[in-house]
PDB file of N, CA and C in Angstrom:
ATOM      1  N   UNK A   1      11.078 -16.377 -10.714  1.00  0.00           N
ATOM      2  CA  UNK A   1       9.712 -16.159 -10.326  1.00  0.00           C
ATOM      3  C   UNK A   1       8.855 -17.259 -10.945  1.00  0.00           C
ATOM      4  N   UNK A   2       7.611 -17.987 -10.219  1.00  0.00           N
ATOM      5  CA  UNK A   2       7.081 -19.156 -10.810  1.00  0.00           C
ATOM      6  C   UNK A   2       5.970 -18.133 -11.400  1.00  0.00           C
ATOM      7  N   UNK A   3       5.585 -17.365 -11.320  1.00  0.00           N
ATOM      8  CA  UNK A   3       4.475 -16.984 -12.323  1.00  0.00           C
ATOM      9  C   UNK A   3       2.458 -17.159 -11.552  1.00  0.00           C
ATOM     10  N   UNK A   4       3.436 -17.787 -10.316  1.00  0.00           N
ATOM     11  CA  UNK A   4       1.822 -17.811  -9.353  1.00  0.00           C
ATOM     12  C   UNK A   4       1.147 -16.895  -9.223  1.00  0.00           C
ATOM     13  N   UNK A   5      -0.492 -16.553  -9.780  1.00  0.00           N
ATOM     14  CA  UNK A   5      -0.801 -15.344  -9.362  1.00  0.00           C
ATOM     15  C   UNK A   5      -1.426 -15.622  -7.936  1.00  0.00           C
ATOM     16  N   UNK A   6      -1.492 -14.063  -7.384  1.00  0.00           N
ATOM     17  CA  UNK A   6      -2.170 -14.709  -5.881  1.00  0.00           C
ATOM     18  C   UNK A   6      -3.148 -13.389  -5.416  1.00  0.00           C
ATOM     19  N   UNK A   7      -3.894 -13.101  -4.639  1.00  0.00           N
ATOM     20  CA  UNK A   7      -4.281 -11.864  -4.060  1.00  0.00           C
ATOM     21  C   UNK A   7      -3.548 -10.885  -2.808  1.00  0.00           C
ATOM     22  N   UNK A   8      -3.707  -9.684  -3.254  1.00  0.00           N
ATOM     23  CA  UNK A   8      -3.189  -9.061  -1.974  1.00  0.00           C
ATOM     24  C   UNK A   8      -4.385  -8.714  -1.477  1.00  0.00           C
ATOM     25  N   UNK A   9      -4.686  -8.348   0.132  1.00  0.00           N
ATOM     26  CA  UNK A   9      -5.702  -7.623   0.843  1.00  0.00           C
ATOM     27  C   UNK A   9      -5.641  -5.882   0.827  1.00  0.00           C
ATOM     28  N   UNK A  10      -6.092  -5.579   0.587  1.00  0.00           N
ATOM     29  CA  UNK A  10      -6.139  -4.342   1.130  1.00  0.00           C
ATOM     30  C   UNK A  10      -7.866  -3.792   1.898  1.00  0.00           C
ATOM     31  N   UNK A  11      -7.678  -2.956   2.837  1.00  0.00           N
ATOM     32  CA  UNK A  11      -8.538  -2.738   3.759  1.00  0.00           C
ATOM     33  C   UNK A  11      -9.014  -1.479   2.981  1.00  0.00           C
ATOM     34  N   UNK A  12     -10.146  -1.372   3.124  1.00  0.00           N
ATOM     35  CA  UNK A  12     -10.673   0.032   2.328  1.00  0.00           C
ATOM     36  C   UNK A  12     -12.240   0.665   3.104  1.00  0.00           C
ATOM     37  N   UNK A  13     -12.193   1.475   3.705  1.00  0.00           N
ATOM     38  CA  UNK A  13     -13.250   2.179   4.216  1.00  0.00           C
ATOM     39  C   UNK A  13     -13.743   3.594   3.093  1.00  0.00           C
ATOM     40  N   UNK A  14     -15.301   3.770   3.610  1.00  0.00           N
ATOM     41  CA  UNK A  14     -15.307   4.933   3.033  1.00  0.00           C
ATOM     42  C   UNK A  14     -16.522   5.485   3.910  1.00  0.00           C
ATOM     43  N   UNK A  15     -16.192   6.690   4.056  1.00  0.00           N
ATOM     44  CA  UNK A  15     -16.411   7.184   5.338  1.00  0.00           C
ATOM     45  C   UNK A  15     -17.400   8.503   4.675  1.00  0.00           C
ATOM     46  N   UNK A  16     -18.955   8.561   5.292  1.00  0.00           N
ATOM     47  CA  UNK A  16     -19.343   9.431   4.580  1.00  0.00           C
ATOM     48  C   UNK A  16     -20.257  10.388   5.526  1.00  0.00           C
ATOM     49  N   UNK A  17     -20.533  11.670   5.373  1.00  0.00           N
ATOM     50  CA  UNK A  17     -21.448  12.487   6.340  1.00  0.00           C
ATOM     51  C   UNK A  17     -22.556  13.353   5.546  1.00  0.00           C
ATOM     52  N   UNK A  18     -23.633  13.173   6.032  1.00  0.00           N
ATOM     53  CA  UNK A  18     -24.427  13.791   5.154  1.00  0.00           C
ATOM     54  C   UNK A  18     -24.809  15.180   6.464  1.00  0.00           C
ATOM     55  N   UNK A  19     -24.667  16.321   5.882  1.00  0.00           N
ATOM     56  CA  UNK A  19     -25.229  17.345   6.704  1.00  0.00           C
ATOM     57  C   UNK A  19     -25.896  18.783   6.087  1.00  0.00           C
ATOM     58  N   UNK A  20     -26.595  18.551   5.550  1.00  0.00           N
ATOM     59  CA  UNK A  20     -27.794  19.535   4.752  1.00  0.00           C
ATOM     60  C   UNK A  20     -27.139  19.325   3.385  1.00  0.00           C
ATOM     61  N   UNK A  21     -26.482  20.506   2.856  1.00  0.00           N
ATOM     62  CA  UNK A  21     -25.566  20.787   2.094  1.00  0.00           C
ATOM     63  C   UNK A  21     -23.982  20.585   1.588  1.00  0.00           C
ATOM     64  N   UNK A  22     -24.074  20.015   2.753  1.00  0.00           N
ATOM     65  CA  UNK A  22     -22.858  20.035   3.404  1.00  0.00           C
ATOM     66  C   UNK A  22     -21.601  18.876   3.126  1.00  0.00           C
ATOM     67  N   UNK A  23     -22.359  17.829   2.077  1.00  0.00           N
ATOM     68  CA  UNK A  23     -21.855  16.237   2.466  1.00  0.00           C
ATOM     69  C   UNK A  23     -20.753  16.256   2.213  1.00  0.00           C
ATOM     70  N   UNK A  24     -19.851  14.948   3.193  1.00  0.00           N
ATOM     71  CA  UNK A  24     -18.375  15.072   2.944  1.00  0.00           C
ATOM     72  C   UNK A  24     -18.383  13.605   2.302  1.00  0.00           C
ATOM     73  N   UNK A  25     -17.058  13.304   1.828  1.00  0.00           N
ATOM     74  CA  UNK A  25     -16.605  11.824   1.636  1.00  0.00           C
ATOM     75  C   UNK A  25     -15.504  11.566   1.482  1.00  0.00           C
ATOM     76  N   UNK A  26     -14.832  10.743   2.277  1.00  0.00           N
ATOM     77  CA  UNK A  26     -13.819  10.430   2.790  1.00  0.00           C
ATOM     78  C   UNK A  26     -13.407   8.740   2.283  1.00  0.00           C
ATOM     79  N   UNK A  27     -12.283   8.277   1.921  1.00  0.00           N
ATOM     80  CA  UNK A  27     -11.589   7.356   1.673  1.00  0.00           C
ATOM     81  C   UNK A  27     -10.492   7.010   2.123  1.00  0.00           C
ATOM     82  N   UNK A  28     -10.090   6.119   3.061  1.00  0.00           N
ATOM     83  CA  UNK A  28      -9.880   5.264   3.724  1.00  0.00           C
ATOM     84  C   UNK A  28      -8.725   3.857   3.567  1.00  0.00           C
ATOM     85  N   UNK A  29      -7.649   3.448   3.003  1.00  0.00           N
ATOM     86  CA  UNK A  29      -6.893   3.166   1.805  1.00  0.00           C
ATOM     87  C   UNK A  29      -5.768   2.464   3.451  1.00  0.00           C
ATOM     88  N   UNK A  30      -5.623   0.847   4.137  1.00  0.00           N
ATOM     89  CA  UNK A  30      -4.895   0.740   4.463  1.00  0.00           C
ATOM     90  C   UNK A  30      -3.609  -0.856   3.355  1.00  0.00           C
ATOM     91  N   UNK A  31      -2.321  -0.424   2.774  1.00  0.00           N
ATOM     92  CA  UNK A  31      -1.193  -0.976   1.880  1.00  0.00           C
ATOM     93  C   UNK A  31      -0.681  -1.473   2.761  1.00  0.00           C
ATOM     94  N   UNK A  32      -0.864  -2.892   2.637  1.00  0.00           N
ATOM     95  CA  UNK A  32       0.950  -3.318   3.240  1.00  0.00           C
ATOM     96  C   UNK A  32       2.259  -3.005   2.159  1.00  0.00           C
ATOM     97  N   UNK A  33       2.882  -2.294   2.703  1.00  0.00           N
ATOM     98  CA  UNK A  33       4.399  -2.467   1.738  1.00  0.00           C
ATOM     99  C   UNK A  33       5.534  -2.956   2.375  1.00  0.00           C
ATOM    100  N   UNK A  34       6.975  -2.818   2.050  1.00  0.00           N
ATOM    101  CA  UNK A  34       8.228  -3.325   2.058  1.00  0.00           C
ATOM    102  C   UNK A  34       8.817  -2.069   2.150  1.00  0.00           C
ATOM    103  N   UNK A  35       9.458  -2.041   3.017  1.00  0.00           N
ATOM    104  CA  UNK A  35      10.412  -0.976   3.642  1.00  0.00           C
ATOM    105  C   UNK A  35      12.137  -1.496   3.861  1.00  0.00           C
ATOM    106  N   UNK A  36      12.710  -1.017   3.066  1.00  0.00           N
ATOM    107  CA  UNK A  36      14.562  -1.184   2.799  1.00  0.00           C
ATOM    108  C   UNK A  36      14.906  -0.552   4.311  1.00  0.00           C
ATOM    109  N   UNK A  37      15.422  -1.219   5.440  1.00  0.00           N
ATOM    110  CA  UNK A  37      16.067  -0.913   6.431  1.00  0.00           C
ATOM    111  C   UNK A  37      17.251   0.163   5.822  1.00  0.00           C
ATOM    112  N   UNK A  38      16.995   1.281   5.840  1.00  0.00           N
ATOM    113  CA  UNK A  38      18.544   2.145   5.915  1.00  0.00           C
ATOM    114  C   UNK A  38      20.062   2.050   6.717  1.00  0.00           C
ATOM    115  N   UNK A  39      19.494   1.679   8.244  1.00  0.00           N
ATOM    116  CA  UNK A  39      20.995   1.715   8.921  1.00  0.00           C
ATOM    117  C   UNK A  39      21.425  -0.139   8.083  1.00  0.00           C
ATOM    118  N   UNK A  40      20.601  -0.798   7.923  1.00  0.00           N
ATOM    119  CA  UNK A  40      21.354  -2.742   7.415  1.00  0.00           C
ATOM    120  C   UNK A  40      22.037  -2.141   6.214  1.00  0.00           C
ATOM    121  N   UNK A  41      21.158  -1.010   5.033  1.00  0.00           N
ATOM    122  CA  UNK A  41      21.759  -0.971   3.641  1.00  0.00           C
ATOM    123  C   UNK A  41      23.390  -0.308   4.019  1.00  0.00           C
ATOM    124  N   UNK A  42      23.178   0.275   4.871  1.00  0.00           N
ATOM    125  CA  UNK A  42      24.527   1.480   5.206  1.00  0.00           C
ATOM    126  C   UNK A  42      25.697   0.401   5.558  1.00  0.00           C
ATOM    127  N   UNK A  43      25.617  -0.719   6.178  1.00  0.00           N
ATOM    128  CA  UNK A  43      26.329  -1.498   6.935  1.00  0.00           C
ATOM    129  C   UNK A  43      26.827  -2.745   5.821  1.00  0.00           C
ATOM    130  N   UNK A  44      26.141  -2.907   5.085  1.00  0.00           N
ATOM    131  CA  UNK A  44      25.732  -4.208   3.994  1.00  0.00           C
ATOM    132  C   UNK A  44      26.513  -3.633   2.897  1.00  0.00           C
ATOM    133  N   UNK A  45      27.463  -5.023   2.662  1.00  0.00           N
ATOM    134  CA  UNK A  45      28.174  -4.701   0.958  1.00  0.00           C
ATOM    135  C   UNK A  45      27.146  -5.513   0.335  1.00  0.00           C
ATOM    136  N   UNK A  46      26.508  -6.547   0.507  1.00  0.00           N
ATOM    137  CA  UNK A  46      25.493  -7.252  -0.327  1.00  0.00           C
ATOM    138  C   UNK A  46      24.038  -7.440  -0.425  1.00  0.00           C
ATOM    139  N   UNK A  47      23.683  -6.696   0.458  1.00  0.00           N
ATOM    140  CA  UNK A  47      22.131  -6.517   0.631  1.00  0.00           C
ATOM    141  C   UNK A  47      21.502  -6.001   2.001  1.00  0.00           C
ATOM    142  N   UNK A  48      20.120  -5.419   2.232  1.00  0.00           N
ATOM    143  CA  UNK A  48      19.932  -5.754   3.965  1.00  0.00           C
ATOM    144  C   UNK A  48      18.417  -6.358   3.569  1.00  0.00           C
ATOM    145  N   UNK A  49      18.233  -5.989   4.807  1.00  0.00           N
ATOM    146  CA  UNK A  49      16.949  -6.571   5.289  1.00  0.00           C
ATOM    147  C   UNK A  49      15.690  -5.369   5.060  1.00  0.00           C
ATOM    148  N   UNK A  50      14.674  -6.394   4.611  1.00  0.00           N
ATOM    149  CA  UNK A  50      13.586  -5.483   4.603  1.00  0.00           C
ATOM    150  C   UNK A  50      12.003  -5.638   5.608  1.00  0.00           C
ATOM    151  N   UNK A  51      11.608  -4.513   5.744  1.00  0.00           N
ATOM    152  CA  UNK A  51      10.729  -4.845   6.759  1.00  0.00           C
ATOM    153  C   UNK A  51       8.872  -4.416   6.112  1.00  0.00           C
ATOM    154  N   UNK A  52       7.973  -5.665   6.478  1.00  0.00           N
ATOM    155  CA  UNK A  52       7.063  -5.298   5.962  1.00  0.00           C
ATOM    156  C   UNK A  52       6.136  -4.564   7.239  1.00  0.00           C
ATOM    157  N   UNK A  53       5.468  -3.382   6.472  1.00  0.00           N
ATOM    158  CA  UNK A  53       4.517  -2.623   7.314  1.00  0.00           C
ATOM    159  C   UNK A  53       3.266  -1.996   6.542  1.00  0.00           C
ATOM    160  N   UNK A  54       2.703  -1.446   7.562  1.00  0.00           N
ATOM    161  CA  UNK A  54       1.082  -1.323   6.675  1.00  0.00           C
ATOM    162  C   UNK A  54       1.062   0.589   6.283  1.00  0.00           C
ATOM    163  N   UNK A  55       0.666   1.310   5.297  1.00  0.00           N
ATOM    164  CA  UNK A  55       0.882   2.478   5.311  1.00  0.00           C
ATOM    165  C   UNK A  55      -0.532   3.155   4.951  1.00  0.00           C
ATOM    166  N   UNK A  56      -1.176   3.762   6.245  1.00  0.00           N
ATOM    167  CA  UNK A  56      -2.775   4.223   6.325  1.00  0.00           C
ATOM    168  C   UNK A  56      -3.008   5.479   5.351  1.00  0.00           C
ATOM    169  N   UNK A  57      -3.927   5.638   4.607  1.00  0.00           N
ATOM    170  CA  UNK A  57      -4.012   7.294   3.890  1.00  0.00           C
ATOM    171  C   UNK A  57      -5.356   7.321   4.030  1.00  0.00           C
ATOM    172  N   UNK A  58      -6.054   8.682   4.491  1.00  0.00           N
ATOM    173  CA  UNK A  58      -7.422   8.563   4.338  1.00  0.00           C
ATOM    174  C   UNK A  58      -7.022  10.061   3.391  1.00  0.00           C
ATOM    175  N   UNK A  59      -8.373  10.292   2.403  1.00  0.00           N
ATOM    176  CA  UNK A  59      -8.453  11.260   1.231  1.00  0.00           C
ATOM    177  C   UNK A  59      -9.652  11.543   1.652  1.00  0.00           C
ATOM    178  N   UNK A  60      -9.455  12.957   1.711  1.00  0.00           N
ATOM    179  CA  UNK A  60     -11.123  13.959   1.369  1.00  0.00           C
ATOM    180  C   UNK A  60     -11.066  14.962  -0.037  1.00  0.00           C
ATOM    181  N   UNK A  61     -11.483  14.121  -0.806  1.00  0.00           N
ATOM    182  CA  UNK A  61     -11.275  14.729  -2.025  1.00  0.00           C
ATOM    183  C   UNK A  61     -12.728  15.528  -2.382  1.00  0.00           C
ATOM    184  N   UNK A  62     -12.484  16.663  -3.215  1.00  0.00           N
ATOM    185  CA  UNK A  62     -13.729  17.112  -4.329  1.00  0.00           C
ATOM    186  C   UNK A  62     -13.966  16.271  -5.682  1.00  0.00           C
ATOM    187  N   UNK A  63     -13.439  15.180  -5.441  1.00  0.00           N
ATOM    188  CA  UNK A  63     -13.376  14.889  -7.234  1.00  0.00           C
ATOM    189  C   UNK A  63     -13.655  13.546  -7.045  1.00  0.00           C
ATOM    190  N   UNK A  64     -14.355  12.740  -7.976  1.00  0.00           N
ATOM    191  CA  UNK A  64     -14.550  11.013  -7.790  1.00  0.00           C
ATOM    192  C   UNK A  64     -12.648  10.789  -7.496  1.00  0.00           C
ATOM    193  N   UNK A  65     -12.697   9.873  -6.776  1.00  0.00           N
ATOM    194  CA  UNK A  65     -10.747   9.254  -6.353  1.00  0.00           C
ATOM    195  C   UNK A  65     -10.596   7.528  -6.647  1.00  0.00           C
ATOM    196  N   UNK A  66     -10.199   7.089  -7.570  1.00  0.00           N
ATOM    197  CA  UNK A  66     -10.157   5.752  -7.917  1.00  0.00           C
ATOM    198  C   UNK A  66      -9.257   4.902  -6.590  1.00  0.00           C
ATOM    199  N   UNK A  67     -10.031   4.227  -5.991  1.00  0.00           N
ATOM    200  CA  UNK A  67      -8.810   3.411  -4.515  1.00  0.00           C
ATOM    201  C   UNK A  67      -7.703   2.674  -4.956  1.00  0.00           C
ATOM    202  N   UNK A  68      -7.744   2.644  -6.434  1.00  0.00           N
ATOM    203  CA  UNK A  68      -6.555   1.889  -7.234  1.00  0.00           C
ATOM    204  C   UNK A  68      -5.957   2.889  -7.392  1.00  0.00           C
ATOM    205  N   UNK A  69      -5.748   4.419  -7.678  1.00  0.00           N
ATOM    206  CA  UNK A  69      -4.704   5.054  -7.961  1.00  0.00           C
ATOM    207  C   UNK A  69      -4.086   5.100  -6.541  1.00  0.00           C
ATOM    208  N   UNK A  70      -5.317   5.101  -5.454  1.00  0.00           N
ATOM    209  CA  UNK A  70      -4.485   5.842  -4.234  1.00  0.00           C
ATOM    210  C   UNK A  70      -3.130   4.646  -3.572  1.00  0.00           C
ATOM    211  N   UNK A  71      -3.527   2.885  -4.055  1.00  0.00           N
ATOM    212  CA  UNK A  71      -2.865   2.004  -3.746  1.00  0.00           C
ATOM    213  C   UNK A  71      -1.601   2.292  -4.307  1.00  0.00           C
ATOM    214  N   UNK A  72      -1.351   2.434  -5.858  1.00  0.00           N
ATOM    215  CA  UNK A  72      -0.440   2.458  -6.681  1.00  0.00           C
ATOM    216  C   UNK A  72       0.350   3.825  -6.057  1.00  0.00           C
ATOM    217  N   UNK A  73      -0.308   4.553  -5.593  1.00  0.00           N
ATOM    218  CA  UNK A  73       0.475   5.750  -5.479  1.00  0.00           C
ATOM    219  C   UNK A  73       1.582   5.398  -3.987  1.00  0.00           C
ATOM    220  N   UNK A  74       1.065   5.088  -2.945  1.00  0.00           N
ATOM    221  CA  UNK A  74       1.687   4.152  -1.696  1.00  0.00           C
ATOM    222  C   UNK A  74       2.571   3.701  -2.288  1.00  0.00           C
ATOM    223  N   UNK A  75       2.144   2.428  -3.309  1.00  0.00           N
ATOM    224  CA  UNK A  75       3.024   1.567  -3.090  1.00  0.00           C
ATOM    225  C   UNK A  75       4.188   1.909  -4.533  1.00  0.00           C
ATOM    226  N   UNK A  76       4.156   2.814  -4.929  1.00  0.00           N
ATOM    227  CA  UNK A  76       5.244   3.795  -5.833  1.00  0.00           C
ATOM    228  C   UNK A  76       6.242   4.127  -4.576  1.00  0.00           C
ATOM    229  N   UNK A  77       5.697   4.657  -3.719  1.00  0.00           N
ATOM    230  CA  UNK A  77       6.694   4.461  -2.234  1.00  0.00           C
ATOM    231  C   UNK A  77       8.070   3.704  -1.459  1.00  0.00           C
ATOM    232  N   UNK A  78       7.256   2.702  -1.913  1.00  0.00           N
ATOM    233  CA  UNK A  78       7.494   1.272  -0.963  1.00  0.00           C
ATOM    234  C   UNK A  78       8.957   0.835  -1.785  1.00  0.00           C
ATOM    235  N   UNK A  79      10.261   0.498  -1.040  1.00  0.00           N
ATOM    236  CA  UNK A  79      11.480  -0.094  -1.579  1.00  0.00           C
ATOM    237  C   UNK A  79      11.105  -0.824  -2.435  1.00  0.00           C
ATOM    238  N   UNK A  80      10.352  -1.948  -2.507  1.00  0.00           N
ATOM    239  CA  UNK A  80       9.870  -2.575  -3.524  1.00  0.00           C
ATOM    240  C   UNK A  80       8.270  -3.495  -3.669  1.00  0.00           C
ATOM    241  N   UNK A  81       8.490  -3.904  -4.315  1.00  0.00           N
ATOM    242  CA  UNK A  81       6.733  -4.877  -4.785  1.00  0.00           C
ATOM    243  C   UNK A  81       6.912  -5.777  -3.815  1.00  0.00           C
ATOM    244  N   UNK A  82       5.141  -6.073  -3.071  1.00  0.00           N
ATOM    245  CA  UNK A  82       5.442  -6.812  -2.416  1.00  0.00           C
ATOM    246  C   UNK A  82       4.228  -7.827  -3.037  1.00  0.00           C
ATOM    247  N   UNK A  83       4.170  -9.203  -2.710  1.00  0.00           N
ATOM    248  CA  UNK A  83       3.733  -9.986  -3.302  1.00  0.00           C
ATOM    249  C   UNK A  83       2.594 -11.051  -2.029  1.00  0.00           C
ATOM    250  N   UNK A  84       1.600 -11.240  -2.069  1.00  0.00           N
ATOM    251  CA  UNK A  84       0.627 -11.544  -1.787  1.00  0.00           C
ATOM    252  C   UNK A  84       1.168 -13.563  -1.213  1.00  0.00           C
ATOM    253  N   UNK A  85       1.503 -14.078  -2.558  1.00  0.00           N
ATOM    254  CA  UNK A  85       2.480 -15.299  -2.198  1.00  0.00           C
ATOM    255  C   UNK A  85       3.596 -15.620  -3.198  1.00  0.00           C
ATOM    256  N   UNK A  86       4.399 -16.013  -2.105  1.00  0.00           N
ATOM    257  CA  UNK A  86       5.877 -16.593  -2.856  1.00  0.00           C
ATOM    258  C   UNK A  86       6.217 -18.145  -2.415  1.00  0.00           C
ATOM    259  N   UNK A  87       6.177 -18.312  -3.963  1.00  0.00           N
ATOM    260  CA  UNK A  87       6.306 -19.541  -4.431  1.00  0.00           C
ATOM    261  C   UNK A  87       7.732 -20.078  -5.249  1.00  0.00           C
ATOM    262  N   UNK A  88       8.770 -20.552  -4.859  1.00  0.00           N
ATOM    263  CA  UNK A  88       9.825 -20.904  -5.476  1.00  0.00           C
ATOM    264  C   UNK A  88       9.585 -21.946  -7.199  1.00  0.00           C
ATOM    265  N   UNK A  89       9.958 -21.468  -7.802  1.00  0.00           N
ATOM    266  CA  UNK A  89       9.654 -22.357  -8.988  1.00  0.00           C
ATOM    267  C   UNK A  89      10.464 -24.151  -8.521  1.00  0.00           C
ATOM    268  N   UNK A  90       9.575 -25.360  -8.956  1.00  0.00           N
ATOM    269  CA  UNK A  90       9.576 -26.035  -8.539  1.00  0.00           C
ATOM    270  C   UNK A  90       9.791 -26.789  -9.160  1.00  0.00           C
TER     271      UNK A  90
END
């Protein structure tokens, strides 16, 4: 690993309704992660292939919700870390 830091995107809405008493609030949280192909691992003595995809969560919570736990929690998910840029040490 060269040690490059880089940014990831993440998309973040927050979605809110005000109705007398009533108000809601909603959060909005879209992760790209890394997904381990199951049928390649099943087939593979040395590795498979992995596929990157985006994984949507919206939260209607009662409680303040940090958009950093809800990322970390996704991407606790995800086959593995995925990285923003890769850079071969050089």
């Amino acid at each position: 690993m060269s040690g490059v830091k880089s940014l990831m995107d993440y998309q973040v809405s927050f979605i809110g309704e005000i109705n007398g008493s009533h108000d809601k609030m909603a959060i909005k949280v879209v992760v790209p992660v890394t997904s381990l192909c199951p049928c390649s691992k099943e087939i593979s003595k040395y590795g498979a292939h992995n596929q990157r995809s985006h994984v949507t969560i919206s939260v209607h919570a009662n409680t303040f919700v940090w958009v950093e736990d809800l990322i970390d929690l996704v991407e606790k998910q995800a086959s593995c870390e995925l990285y923003g840029l890769l850079k071969r040490p050089g």
